[in-house]
Protein backbone atom coordinates (compact mmCIF):
# COMPACT_ATOMS: atom_id res chain seq x y z
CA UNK A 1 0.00 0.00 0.00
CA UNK A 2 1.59 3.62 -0.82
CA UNK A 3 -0.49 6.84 0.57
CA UNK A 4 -0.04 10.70 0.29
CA UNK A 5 -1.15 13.37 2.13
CA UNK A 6 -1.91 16.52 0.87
CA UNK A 7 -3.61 20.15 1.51
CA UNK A 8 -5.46 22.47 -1.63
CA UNK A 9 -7.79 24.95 -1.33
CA UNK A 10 -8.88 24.14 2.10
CA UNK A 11 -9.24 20.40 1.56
CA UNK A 12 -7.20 17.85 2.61
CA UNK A 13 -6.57 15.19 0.42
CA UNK A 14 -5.69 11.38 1.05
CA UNK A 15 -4.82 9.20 -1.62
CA UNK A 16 -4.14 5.46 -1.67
CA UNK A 17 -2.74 3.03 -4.03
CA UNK A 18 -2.61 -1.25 -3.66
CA UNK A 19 -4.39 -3.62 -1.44
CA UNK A 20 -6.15 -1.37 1.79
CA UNK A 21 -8.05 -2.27 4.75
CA UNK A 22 -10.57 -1.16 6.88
CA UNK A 23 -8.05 -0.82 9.31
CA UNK A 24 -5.60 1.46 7.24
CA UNK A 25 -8.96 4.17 6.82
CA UNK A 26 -8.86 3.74 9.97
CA UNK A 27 -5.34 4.83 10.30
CA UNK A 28 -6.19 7.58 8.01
CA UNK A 29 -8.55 8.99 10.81
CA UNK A 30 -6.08 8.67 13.73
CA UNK A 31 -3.62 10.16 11.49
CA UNK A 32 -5.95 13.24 10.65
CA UNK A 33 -6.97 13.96 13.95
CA UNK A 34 -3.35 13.52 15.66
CA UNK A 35 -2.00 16.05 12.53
CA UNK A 36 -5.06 18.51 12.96
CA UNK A 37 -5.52 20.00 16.18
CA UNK A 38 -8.28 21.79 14.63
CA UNK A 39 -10.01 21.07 11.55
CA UNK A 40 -12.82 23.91 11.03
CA UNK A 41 -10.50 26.09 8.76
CA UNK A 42 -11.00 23.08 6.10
CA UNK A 43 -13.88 23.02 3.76
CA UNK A 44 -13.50 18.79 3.36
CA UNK A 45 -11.87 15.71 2.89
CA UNK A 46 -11.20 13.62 0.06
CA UNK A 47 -10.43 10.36 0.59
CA UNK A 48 -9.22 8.78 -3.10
CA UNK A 49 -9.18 4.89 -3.55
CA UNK A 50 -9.47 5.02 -7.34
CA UNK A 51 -6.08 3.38 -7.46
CA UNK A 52 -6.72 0.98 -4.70
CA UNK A 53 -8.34 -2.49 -3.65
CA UNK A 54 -10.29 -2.15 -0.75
CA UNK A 55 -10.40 -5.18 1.09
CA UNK A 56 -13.45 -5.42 3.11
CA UNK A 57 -13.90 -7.48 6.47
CA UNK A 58 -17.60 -6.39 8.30
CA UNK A 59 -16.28 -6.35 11.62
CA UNK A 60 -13.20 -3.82 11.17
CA UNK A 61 -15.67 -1.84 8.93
CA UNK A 62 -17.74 -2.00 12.26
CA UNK A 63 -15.08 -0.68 14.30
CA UNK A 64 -14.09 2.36 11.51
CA UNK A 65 -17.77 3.84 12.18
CA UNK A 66 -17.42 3.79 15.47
CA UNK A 67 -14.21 5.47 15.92
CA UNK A 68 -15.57 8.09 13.36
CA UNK A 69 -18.97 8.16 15.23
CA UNK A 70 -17.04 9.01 17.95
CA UNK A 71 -14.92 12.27 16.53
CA UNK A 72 -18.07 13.94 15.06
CA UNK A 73 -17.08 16.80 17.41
CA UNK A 74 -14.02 17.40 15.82
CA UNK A 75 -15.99 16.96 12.18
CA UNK A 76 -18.16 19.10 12.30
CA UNK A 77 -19.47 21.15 8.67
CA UNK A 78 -16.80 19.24 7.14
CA UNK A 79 -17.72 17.21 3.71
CA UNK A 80 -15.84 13.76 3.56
CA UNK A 81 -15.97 12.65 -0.50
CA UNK A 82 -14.49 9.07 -1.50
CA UNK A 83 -13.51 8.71 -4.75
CA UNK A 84 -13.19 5.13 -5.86
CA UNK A 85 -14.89 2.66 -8.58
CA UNK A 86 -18.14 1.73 -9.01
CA UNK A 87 -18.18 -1.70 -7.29
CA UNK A 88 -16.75 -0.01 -3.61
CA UNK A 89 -19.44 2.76 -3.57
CA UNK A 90 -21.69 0.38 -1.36
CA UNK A 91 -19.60 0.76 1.67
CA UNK A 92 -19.65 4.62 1.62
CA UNK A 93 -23.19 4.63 0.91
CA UNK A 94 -23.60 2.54 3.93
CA UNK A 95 -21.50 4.43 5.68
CA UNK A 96 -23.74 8.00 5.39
CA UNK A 97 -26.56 6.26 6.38
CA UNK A 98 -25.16 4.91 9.53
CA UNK A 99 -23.35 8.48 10.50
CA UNK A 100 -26.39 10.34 9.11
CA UNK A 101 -24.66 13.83 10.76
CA UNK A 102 -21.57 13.34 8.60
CA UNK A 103 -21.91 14.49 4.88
CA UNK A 104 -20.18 11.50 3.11
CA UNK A 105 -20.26 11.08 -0.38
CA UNK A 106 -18.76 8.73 -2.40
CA UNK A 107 -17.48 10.09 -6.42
CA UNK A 108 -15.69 8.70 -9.72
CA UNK A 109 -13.62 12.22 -10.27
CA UNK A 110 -11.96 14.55 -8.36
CA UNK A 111 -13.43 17.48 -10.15
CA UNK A 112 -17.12 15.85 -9.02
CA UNK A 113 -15.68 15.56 -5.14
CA UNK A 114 -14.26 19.14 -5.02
CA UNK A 115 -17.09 20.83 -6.80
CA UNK A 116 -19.40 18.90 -4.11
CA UNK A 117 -17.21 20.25 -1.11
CA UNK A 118 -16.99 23.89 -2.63
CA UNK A 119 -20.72 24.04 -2.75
């Protein structure tokens, strides 16, 4: 698995590549809240698996909302887009629904994702 990290326009921008977990998103999470102190100068987040294999296992996916769930605080008016493929858009979709006051969006393009969180 390779990652970047990365900050544009107010958004900060996570990019994967390879075989990813549940657990490595997350890592991305822990990561983004040890980095930020404070996170309401950012308009969103972009997570971007379109060059990597999620690898999906219920019970860590379990554990991600929670730990998410539990940060809302710290999330607050802050747009989270995924951009991945087609077949990996169920999880996200899932995912809004369980954390319904978390805007979480899963896109194909960047462009799609940014114009979203600039809205």
């Amino acid at each position: 698995m390779k990652t970047s990290f990365e900050v544009a326009d107010n958004v900060i921008v996570r990019r994967f590549a390879g075989d990813i977990t549940q657990e490595d998103i997350t890592g991305l999470w822990r990561e983004l809240f040890s980095r930020y102190d404070d996170l309401s100068p950012y308009r969103g987040i972009i997570i971007d698996l379109l060059h990597a294999r999620l690898l999906q296992d219920r019970k860590k996916y379990g554990e991600m909302v929670r730990f998410v769930q539990g940060k809302l605080d710290r999330l607050a008016n802050l747009k989270v887009a995924f951009l991945m493929d087609t077949p990996q858009v169920t999880q996200i979709i899932l995912m809004d629904h369980m954390i319904k006051q978390l805007q979480i969006r899963p896109f194909a393009t960047m462009k799609g994702a940014l114009d979203w969180i600039n809205i």
